[in-house]
Protein backbone atom coordinates (compact mmCIF):
# COMPACT_ATOMS: atom_id res chain seq x y z
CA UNK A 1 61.99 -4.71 -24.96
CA UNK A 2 60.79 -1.59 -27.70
CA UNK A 3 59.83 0.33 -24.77
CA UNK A 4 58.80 3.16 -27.69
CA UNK A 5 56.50 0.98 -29.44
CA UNK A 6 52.55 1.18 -28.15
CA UNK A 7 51.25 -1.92 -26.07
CA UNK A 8 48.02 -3.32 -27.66
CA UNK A 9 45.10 -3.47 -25.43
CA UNK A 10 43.97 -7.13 -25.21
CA UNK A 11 41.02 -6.21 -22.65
CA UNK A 12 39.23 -3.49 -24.28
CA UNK A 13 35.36 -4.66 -25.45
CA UNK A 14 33.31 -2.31 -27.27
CA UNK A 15 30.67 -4.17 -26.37
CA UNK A 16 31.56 -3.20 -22.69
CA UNK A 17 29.03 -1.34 -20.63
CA UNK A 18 31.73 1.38 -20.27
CA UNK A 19 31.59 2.07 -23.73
CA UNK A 20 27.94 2.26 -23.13
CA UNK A 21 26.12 5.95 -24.23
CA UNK A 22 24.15 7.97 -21.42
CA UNK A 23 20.97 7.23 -22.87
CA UNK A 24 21.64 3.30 -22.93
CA UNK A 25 23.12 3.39 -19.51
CA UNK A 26 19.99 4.71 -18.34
CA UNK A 27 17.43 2.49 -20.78
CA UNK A 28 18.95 -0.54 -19.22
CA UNK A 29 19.68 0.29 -15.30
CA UNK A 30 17.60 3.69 -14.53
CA UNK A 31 13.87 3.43 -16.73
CA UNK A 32 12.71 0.58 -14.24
CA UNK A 33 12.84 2.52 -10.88
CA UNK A 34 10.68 5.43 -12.54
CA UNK A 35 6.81 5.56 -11.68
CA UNK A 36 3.98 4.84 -14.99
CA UNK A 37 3.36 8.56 -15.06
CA UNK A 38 7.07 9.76 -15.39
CA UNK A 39 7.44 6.29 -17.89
CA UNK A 40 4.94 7.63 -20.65
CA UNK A 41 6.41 11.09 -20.35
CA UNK A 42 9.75 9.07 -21.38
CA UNK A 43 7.92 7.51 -24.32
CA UNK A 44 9.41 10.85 -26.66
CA UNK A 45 12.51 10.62 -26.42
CA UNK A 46 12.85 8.12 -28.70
CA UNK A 47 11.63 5.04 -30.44
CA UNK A 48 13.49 2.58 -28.69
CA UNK A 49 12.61 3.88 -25.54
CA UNK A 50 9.09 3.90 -26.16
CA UNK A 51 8.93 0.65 -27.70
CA UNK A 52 10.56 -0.91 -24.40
CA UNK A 53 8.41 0.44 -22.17
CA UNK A 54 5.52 -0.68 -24.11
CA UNK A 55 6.95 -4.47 -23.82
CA UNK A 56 5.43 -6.93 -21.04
CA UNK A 57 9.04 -7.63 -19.99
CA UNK A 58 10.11 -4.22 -18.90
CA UNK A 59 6.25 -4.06 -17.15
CA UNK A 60 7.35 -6.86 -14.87
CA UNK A 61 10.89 -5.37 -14.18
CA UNK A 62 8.91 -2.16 -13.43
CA UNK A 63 6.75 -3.64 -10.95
CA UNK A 64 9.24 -5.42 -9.30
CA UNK A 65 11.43 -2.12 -8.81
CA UNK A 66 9.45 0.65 -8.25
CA UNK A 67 7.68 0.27 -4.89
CA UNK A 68 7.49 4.09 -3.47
CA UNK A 69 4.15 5.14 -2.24
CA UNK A 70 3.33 8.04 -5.21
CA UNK A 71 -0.07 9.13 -3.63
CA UNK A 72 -3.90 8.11 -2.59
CA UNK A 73 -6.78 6.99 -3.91
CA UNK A 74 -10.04 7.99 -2.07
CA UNK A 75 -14.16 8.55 -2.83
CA UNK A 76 -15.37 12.01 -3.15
CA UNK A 77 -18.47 13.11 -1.36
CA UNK A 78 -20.09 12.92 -4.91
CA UNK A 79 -19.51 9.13 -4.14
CA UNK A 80 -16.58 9.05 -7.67
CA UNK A 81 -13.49 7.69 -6.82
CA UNK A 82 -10.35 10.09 -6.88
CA UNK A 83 -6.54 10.35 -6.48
CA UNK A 84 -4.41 12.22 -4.76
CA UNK A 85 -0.60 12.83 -5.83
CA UNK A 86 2.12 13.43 -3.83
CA UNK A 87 3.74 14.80 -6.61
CA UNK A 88 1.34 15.34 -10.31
CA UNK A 89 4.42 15.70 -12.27
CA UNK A 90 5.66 12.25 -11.50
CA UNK A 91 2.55 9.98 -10.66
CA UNK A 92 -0.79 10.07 -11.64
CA UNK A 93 -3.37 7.64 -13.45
CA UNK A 94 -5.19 8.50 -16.95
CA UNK A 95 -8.72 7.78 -15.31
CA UNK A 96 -8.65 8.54 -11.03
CA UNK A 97 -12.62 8.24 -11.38
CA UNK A 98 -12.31 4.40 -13.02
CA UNK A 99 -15.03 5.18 -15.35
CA UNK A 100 -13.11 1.98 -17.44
CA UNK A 101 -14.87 -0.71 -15.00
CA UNK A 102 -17.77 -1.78 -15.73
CA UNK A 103 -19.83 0.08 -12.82
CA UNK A 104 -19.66 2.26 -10.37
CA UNK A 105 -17.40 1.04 -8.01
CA UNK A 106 -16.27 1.94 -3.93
CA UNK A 107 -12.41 1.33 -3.08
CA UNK A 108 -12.02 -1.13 -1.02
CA UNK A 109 -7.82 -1.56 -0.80
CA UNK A 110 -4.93 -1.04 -2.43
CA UNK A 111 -1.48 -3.22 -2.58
CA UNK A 112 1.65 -2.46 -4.55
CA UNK A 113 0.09 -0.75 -7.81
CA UNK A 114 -3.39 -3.06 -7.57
CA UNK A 115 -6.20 -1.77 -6.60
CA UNK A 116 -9.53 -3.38 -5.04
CA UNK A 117 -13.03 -1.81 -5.75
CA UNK A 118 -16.49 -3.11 -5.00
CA UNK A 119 -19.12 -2.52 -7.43
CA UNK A 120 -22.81 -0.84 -6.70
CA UNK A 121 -25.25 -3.41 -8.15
CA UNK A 122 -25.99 -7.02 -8.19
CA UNK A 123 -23.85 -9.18 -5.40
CA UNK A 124 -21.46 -5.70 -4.84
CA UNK A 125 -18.84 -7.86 -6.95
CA UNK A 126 -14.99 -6.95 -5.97
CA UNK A 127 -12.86 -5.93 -8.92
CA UNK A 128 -8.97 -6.00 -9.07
CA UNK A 129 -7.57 -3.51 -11.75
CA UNK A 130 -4.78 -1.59 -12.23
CA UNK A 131 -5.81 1.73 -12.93
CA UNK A 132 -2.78 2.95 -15.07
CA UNK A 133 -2.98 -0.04 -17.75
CA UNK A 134 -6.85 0.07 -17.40
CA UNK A 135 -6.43 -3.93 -17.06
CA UNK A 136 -9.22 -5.37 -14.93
CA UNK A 137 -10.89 -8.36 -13.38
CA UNK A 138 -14.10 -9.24 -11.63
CA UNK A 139 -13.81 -11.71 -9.06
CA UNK A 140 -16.65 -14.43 -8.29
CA UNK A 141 -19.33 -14.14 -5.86
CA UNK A 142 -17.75 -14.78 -2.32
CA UNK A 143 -19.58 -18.26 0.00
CA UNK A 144 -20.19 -15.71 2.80
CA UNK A 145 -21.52 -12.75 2.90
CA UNK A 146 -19.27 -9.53 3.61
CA UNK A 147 -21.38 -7.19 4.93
CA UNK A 148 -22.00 -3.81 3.53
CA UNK A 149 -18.56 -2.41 4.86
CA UNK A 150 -16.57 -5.30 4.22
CA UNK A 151 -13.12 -5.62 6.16
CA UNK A 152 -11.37 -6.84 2.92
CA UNK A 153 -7.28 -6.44 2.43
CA UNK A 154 -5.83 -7.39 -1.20
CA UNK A 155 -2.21 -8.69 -0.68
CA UNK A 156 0.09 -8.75 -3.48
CA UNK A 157 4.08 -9.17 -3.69
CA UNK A 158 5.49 -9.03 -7.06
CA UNK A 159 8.15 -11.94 -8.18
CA UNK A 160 11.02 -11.65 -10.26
CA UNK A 161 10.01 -15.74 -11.41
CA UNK A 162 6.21 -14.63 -11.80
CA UNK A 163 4.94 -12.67 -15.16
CA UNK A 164 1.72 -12.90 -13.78
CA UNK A 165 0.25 -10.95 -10.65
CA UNK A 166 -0.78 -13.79 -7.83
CA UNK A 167 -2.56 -11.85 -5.54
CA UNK A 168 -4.97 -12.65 -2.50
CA UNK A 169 -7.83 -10.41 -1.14
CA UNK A 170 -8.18 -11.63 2.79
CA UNK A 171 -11.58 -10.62 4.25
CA UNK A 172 -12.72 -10.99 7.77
CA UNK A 173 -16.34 -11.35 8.12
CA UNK A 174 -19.16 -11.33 11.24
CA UNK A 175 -19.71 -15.40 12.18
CA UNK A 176 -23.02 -16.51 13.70
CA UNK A 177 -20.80 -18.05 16.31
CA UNK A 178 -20.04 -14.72 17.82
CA UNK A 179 -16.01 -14.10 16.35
CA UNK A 180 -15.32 -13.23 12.98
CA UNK A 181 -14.15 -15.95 10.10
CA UNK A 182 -12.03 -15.23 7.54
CA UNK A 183 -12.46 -15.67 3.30
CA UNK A 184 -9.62 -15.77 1.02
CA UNK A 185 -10.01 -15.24 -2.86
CA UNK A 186 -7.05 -16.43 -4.96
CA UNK A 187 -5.94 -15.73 -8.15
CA UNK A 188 -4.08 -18.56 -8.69
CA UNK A 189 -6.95 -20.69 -7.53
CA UNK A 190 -9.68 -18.53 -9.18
CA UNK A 191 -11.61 -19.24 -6.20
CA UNK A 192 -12.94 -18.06 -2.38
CA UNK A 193 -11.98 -20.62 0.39
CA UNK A 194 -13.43 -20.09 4.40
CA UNK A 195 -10.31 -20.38 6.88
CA UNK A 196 -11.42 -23.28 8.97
CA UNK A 197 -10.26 -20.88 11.55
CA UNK A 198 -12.58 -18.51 13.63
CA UNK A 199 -11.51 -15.86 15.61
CA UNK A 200 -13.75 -15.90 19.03
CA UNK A 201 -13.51 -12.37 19.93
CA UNK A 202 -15.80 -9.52 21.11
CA UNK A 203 -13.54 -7.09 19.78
CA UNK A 204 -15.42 -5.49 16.58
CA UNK A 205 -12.72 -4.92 13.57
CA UNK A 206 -12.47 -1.64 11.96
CA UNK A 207 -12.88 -2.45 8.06
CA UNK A 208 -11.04 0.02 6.86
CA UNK A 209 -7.71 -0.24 9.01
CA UNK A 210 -6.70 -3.78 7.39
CA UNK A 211 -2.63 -4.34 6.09
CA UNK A 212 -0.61 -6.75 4.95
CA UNK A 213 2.48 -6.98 6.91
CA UNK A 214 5.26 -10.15 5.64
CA UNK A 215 2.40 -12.95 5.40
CA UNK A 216 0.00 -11.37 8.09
CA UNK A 217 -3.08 -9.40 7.86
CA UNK A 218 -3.62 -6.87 10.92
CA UNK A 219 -6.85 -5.08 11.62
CA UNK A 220 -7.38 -2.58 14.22
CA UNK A 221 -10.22 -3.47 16.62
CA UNK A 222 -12.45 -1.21 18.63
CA UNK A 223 -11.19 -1.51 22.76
CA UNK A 224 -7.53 -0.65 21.39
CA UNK A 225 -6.29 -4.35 20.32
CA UNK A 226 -5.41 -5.85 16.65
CA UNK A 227 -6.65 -8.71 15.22
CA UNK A 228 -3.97 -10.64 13.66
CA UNK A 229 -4.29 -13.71 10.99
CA UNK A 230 -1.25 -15.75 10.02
CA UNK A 231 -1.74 -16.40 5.62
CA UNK A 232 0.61 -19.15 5.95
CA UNK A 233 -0.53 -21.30 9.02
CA UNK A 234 -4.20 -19.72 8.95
CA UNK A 235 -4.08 -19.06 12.77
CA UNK A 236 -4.90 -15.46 13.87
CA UNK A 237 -3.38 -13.94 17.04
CA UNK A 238 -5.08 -10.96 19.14
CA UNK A 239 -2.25 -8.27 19.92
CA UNK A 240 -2.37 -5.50 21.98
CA UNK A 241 -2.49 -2.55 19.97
CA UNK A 242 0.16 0.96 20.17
CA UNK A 243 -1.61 4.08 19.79
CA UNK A 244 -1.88 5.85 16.44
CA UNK A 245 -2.44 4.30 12.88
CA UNK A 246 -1.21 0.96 11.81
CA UNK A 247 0.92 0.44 8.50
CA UNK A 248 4.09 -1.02 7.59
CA UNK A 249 8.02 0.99 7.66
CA UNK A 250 11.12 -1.22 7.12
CA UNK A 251 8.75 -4.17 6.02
CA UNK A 252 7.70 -4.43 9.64
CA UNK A 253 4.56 -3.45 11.29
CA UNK A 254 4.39 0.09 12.99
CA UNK A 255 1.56 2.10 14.25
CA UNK A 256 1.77 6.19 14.20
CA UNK A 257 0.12 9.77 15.47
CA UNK A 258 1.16 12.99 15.97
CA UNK A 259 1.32 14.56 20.01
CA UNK A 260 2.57 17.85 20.39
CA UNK A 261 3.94 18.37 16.97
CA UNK A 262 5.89 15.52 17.35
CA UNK A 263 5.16 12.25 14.86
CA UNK A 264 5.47 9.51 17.18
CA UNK A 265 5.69 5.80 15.73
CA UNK A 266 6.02 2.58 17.31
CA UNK A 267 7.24 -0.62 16.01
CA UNK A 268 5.96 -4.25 16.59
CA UNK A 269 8.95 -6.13 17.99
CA UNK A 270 7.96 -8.69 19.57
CA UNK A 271 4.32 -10.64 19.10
CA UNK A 272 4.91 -13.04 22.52
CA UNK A 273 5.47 -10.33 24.93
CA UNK A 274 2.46 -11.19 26.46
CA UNK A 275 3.52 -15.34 27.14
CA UNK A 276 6.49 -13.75 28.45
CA UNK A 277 7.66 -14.65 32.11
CA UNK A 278 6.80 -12.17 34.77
CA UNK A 279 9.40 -9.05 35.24
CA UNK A 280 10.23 -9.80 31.27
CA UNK A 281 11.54 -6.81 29.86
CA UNK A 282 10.63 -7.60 26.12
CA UNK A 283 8.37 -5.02 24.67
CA UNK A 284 5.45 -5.77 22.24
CA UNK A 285 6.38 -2.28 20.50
CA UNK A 286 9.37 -0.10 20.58
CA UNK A 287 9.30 3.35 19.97
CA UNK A 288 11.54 4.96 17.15
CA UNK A 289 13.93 7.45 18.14
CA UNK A 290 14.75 10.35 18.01
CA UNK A 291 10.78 11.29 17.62
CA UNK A 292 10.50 13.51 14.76
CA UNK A 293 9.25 17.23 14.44
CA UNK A 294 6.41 18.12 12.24
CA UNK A 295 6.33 21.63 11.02
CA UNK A 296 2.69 21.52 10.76
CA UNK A 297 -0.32 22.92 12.46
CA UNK A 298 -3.02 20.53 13.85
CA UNK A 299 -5.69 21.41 15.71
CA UNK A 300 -5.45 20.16 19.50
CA UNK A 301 -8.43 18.09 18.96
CA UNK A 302 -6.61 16.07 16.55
CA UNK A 303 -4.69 13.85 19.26
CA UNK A 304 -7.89 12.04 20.17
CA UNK A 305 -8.47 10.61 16.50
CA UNK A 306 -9.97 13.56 15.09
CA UNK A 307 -8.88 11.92 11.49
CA UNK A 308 -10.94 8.98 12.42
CA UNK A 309 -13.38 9.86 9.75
CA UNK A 310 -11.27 9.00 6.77
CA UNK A 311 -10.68 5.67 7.51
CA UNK A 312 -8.66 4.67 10.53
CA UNK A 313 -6.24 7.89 11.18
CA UNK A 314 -5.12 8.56 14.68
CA UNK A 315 -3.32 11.97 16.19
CA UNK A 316 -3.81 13.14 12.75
CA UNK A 317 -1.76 10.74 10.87
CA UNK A 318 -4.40 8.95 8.28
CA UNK A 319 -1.73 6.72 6.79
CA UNK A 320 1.86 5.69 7.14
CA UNK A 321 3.84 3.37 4.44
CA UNK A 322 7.95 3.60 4.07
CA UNK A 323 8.81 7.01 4.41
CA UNK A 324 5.37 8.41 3.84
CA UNK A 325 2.72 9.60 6.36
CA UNK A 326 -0.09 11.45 5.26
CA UNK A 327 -1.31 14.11 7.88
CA UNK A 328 -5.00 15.81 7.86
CA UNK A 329 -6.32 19.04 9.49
CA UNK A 330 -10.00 18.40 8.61
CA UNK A 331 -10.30 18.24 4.96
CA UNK A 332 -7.19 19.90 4.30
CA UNK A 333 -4.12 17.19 3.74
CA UNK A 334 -0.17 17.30 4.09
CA UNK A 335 2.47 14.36 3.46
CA UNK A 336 5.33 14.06 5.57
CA UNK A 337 8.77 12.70 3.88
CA UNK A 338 10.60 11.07 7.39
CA UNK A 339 13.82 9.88 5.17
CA UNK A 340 13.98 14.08 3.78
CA UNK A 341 12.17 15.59 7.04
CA UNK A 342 9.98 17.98 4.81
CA UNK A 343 6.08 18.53 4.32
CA UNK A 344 4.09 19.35 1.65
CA UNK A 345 0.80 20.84 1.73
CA UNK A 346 -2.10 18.84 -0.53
CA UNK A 347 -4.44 20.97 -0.01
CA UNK A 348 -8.07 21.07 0.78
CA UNK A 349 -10.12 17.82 -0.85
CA UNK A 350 -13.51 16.70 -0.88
CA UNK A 351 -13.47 13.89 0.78
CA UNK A 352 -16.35 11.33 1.64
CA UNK A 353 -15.91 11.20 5.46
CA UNK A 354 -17.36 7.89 5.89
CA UNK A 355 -14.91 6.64 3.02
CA UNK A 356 -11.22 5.44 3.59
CA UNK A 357 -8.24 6.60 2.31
CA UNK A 358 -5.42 4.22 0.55
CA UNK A 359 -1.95 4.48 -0.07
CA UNK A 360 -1.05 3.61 -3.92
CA UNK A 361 2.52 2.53 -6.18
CA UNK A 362 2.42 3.81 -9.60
CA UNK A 363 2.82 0.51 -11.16
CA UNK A 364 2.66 -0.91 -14.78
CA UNK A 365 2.50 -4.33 -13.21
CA UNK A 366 -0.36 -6.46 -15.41
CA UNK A 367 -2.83 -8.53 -14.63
């Protein structure tokens, strides 16, 4: 054997990602986890980049990766819709008052980078829209009517095998046989079907405290309870209800305040607590631990739902979604990071108090 002479290497590939340069390592494994805001800011670096961004394909990748709550859409008292960034550098929108729809519009709900307005005039007609792209559609007039604070929640989970968003908008609605009934709109359907299910309750839902939870819409109902309705079997369920506000953490259902500077949240663990056996030990909700400090200053008044107002707050917490809770101290607004354990103060909005507040992904996702 020449032990002096230099072994060819058989395995290198220049094609190999290895052999990659920064700025293609991070085109094709880093662009899609960035929010729409932080995306057009991207579009001078080059002409490549900007020219895959602007491509349909990378649109859907984006949607399907980037899922981080990036701030809040709410009315002003002026009655114009509005957002509110967590951070402005990273996420925003090019219009927050939606001037591009064709009216003047209320929000309604939000879901994974869509949102869902209701127009002013004629029928109050519910429009889906993504208010980065500007893309928008008007939905038909629903069979029944929704009332003039409708309880509506717009579901949407994006698919790697979809290019198109599928989305639903679920809204529970008053039935003159004492309950409430529930309408679903589909987008793949283009149409409104009534659930031959009807919820015979005297619990009265709170519109604006609707989610979507892994197939299942949950509204808080006055009397401390939650109205639950199954998308798949069409079968609701009435659940007793923790304290605090409901929304979703580790894609399960968890409801949240704030008592003695502590942010207290409470998972649902088990729906059939209540058929249980008597002396069962399984718990409808368990509380997290360790309950987590929050270096902010709420008024004392704030433990009995003094955040009511915008929407369905509780303890001071007005929303809660991953590792994002939005606090209030009247008008004046923090977020709370629970993965970094860190506030930030939003400061002081005007906000319609009779208006709701949503939680919103800066999306590219297209309808």
């Amino acid at each position: 054997m020449d032990r002096g002479k230099k072994l060819t290497n058989f395995y290198g590939n220049k094609n190999s990602k290895i052999y990659m340069d920064l700025k293609d390592i991070v085109r094709e494994n880093a662009l899609r986890y960035l929010p729409a805001k932080s995306l057009f800011r991207c579009f001078g670096v080059c002409r490549d980049w900007k020219h895959l961004i602007s491509t349909p394909f990378f649109a859907h990748n984006q949607s399907n990766s980037f899922h981080s709550v990036s701030g809040f859409f709410y009315q002003s008292q002026a009655g114009v819709p509005s957002f509110m960034s967590l951070d402005p550098v990273a996420y925003g929108v090019p219009d927050p008052s939606l001037k591009f729809l064709p009216e003047p519009v209320d929000i309604r709900s939000s879901c994974k980078g869509l949102l869902c307005c209701q127009g002013h005039t004629g029928y109050k007609a519910y429009y889906i829209c993504n208010p980065v792209t500007k893309q928008w559609e008007k939905l038909p007039k629903p069979d029944a009517d929704h009332g003039s604070d409708p309880a509506v929640v717009l579901v949407f989970e994006p698919s790697l095998l979809n290019f198109t968003a599928d989305y639903k908008l679920v809204c529970a609605f008053p039935s003159e046989l004492d309950g409430y009934e529930f309408e679903i709109y589909s987008s793949e359907k283009r149409s409104w079907i009534i659930s031959r299910e009807i919820c015979f309750s005297e619990r009265k839902l709170m519109p604006k405290s609707g989610i979507h939870v892994n197939g299942t819409v949950y509204w808080q109902t006055m009397g401390f309870g939650i109205t639950a309705f199954d998308l798949i079997s069409e079968r609701f369920q009435l659940l007793d209800s923790a304290v605090g506000t409901l929304g979703m953490r580790n894609g399960k259902l968890c409801s949240a305040y704030v008592h003695a500077q502590n942010l207290v949240v409470n998972m649902l663990s088990n729906t059939h607590s209540n058929t249980m056996q008597m002396n069962s030990r399984a718990k409808m909700w368990e509380e997290m631990q360790p309950k987590i400090h929050v270096d902010i200053s709420l008024p004392a008044s704030s433990n009995n739902n003094a955040s009511g107002r915008y929407g369905c707050g509780h303890g001071g917490v007005v929303f809660i979604g991953g590792d994002v809770v939005l606090l209030s101290n009247g008008n004046k607004f923090y977020s709370y990071d629970m993965k970094k354990r860190a506030s930030k103060d939003l400061g002081e909005l005007d906000i319609d108090t009779k208006a709701g507040i949503v939680g919103y992904v800066n999306s590219l996702v297209e309808l």
